[in-house]
Protein backbone atom coordinates (compact mmCIF):
# COMPACT_ATOMS: atom_id res chain seq x y z
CA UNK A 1 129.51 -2.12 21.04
CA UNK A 2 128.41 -4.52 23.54
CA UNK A 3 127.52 -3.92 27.13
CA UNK A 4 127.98 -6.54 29.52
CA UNK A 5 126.08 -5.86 32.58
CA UNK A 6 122.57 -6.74 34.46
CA UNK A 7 121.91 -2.66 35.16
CA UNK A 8 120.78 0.00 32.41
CA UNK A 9 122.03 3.47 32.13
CA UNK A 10 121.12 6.08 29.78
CA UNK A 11 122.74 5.79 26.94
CA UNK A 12 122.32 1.84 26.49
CA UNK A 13 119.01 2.35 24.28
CA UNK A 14 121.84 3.56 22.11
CA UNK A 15 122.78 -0.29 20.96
CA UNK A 16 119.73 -0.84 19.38
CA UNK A 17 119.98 2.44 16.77
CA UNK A 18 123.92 0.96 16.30
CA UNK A 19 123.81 -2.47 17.07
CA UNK A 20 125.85 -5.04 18.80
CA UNK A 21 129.50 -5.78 17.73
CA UNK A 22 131.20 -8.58 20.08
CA UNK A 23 134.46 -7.59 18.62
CA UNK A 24 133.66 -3.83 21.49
CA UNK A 25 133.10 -5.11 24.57
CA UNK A 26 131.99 -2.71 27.22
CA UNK A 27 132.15 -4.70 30.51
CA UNK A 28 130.41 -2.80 33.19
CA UNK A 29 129.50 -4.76 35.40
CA UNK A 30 131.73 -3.39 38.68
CA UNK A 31 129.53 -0.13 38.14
CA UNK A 32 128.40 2.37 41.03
CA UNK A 33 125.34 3.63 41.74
CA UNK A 34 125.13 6.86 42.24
CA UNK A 35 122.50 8.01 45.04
CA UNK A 36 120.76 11.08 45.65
CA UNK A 37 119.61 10.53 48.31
CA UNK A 38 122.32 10.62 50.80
CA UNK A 39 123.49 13.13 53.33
CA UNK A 40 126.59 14.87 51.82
CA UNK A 41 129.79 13.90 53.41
CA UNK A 42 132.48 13.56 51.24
CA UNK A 43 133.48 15.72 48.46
CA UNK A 44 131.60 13.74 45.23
CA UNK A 45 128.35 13.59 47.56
CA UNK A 46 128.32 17.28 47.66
CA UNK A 47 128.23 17.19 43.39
CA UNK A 48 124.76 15.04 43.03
CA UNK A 49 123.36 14.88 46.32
CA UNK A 50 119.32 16.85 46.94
CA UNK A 51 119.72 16.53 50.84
CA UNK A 52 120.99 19.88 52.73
CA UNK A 53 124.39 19.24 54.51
CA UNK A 54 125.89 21.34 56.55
CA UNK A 55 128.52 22.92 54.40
CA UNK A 56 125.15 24.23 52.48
CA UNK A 57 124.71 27.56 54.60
CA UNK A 58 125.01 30.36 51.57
CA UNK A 59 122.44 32.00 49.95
CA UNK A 60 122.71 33.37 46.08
CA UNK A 61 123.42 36.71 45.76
CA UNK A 62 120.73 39.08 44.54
CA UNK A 63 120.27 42.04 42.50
CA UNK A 64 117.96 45.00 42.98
CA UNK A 65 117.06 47.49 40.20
CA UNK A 66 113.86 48.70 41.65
CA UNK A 67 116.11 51.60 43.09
CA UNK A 68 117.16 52.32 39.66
CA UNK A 69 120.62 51.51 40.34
CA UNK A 70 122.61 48.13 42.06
CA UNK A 71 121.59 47.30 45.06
CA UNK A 72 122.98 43.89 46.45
CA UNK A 73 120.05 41.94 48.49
CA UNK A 74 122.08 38.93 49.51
CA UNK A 75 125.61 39.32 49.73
CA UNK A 76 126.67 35.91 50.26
CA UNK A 77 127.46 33.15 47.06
CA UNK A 78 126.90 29.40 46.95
CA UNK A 79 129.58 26.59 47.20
CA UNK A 80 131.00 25.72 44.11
CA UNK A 81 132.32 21.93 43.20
CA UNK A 82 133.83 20.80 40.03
CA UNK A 83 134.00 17.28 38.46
CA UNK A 84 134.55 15.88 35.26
CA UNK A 85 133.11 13.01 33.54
CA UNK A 86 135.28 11.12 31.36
CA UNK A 87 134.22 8.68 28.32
CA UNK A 88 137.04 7.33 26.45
CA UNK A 89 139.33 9.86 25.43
CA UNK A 90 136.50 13.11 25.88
CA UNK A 91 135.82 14.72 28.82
CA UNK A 92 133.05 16.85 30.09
CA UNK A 93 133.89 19.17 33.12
CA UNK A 94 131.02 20.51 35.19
CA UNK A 95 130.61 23.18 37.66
CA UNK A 96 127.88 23.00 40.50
CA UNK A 97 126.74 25.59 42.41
CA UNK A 98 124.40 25.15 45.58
CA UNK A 99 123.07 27.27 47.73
CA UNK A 100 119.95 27.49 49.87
CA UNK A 101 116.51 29.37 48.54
CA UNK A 102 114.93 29.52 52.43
CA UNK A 103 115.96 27.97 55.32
CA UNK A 104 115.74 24.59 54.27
CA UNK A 105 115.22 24.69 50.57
CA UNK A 106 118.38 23.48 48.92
CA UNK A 107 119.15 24.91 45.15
CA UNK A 108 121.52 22.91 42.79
CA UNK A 109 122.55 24.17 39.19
CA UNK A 110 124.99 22.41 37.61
CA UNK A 111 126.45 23.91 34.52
CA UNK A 112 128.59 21.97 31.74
CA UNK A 113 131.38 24.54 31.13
CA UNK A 114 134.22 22.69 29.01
CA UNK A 115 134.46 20.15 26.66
CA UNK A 116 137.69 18.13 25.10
CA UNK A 117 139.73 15.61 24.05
CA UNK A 118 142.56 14.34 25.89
CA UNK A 119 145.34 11.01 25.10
CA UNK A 120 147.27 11.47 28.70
CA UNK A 121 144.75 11.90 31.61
CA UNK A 122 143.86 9.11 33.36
CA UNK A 123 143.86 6.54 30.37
CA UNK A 124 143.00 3.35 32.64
CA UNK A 125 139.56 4.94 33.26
CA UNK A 126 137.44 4.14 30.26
CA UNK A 127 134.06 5.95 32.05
CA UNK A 128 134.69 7.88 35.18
CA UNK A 129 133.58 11.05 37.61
CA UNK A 130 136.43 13.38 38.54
CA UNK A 131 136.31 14.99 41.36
CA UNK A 132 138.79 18.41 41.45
CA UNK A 133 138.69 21.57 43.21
CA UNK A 134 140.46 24.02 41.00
CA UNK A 135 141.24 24.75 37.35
CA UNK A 136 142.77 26.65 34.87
CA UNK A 137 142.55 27.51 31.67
CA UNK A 138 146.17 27.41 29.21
CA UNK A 139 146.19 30.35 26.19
CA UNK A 140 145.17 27.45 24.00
CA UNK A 141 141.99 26.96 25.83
CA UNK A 142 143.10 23.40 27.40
CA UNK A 143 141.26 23.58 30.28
CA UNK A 144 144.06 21.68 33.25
CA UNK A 145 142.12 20.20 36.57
CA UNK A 146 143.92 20.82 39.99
CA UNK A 147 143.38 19.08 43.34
CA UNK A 148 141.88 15.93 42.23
CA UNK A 149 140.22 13.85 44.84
CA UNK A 150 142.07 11.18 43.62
CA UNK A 151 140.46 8.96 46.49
CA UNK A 152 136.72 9.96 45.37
CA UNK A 153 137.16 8.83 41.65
CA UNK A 154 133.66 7.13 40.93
CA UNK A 155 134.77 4.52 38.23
CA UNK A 156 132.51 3.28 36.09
CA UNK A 157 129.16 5.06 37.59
CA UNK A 158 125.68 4.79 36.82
CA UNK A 159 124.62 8.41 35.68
CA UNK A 160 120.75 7.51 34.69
CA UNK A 161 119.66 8.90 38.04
CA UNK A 162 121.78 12.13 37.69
CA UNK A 163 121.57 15.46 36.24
CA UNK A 164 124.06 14.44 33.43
CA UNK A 165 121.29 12.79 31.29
CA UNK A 166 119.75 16.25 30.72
CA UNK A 167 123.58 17.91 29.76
CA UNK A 168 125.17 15.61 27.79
CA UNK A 169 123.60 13.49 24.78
CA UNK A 170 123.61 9.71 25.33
CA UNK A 171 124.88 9.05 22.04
CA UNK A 172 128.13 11.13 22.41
CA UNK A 173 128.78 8.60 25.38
CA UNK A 174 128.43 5.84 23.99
CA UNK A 175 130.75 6.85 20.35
CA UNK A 176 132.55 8.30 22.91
CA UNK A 177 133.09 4.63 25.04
CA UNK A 178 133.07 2.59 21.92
CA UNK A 179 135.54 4.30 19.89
CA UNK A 180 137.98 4.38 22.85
CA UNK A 181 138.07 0.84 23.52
CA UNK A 182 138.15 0.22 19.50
CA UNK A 183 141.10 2.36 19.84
CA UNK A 184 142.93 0.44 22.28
CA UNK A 185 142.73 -2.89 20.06
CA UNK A 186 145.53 -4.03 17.96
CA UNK A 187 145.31 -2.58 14.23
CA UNK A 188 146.13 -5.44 11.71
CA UNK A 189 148.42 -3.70 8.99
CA UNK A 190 147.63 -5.59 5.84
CA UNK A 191 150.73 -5.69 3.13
CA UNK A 192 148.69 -4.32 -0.29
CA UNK A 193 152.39 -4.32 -2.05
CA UNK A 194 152.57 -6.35 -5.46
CA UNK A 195 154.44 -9.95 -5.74
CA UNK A 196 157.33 -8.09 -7.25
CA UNK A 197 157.83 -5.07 -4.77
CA UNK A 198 157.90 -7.98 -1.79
CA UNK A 199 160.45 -9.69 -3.74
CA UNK A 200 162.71 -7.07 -4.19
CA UNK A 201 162.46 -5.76 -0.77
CA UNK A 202 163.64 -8.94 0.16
CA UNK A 203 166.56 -8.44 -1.77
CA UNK A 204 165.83 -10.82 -5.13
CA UNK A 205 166.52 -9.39 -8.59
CA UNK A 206 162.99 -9.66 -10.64
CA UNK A 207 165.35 -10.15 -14.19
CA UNK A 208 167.82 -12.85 -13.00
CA UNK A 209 167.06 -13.87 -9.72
CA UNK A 210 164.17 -16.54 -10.91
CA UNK A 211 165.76 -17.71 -14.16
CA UNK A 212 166.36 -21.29 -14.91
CA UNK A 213 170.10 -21.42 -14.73
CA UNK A 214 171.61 -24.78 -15.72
């Protein structure tokens, strides 16, 4: 595959181990960086952002054996947010949990908690984050996102400066990316039948059809 843009993300050292074909072209270069440093605001900023907003007022719930039995310390639980990242046709949901340590220590774990395959969501976005709010789970284990932030879609983001690099293996994303847009190309269906078999499909006789009749 071939990556056309001026910026590096973590999974372009990739090219090098399987090389450049100009027939996948990965054109990247409307990407978003995606900051850390910012004051949360909006939902997404909440999902990658180390600065303490003000919807960051819970502290993690603790357990106490030292009574010898369950004793609850800190009764209060962290926001959760939920986003997936999609390359190609796999996506990668996420859950992240913050809450605050002290008074102004900020916590952040983010947890990759589903993985799959799917044809029918979303198939304009070749590399995307997801924002959603809820989800469910069918009996067949599809896992079904609810309340998108359709309007907070990050399309085609820079993840190098995100937790993501330490979650998900670069080389998954960019099979994942190259495959997809191989996908999307037409397939040239070559005709391997015999001289004879085309004939007669196109209705000659092999015995009389070619004989020289005077």
């Amino acid at each position: 595959m071939k990556i056309v843009d001026n910026r590096k993300d973590f999974y372009d050292y990739t090219v090098g181990e399987y090389g450049i074909d100009d027939l996948i072209v990965f054109d990247r270069r409307k990407a978003v960086v995606i900051k850390t440093d910012v004051k949360p605001e909006t939902y997404k900023d909440y999902l990658f952002s180390t600065i303490k907003g003000d919807k960051d007022n819970y502290q993690k719930e603790e357990i106490d054996y030292s009574f010898g039995y369950r004793k609850k310390m800190k009764v209060k639980r962290g926001t959760y947010y939920r986003f997936a990242l999609k390359t190609g046709r796999h996506f990668y949901h996420f859950l992240v949990e913050r809450y605050l340590i002290d008074d102004t220590t900020v916590h952040v774990n983010t947890q990759l908690i589903k993985e799959e395959d799917n044809d029918i969501l979303y198939p304009d976005l070749l590399l995307a984050i997801i924002p959603y709010k809820n989800y469910f789970y069918h009996s067949f284990r599809q896992l079904d996102m609810f309340d998108v932030y359709e309007d907070q879609i990050i399309d085609l983001p820079i993840l190098k400066d995100t937790v993501i690099p330490k979650l998900v293996s670069a080389k998954e994303v960019f099979l994942n990316i190259s495959s997809y847009i191989s996908s999307k190309k037409e397939v040239k269906i070559e005709d391997n039948r015999s001289d004879i078999l085309k004939l007669e499909s196109a209705g000659f006789d092999k015995i009389v059809s070619f004989r020289n009749i005077k």
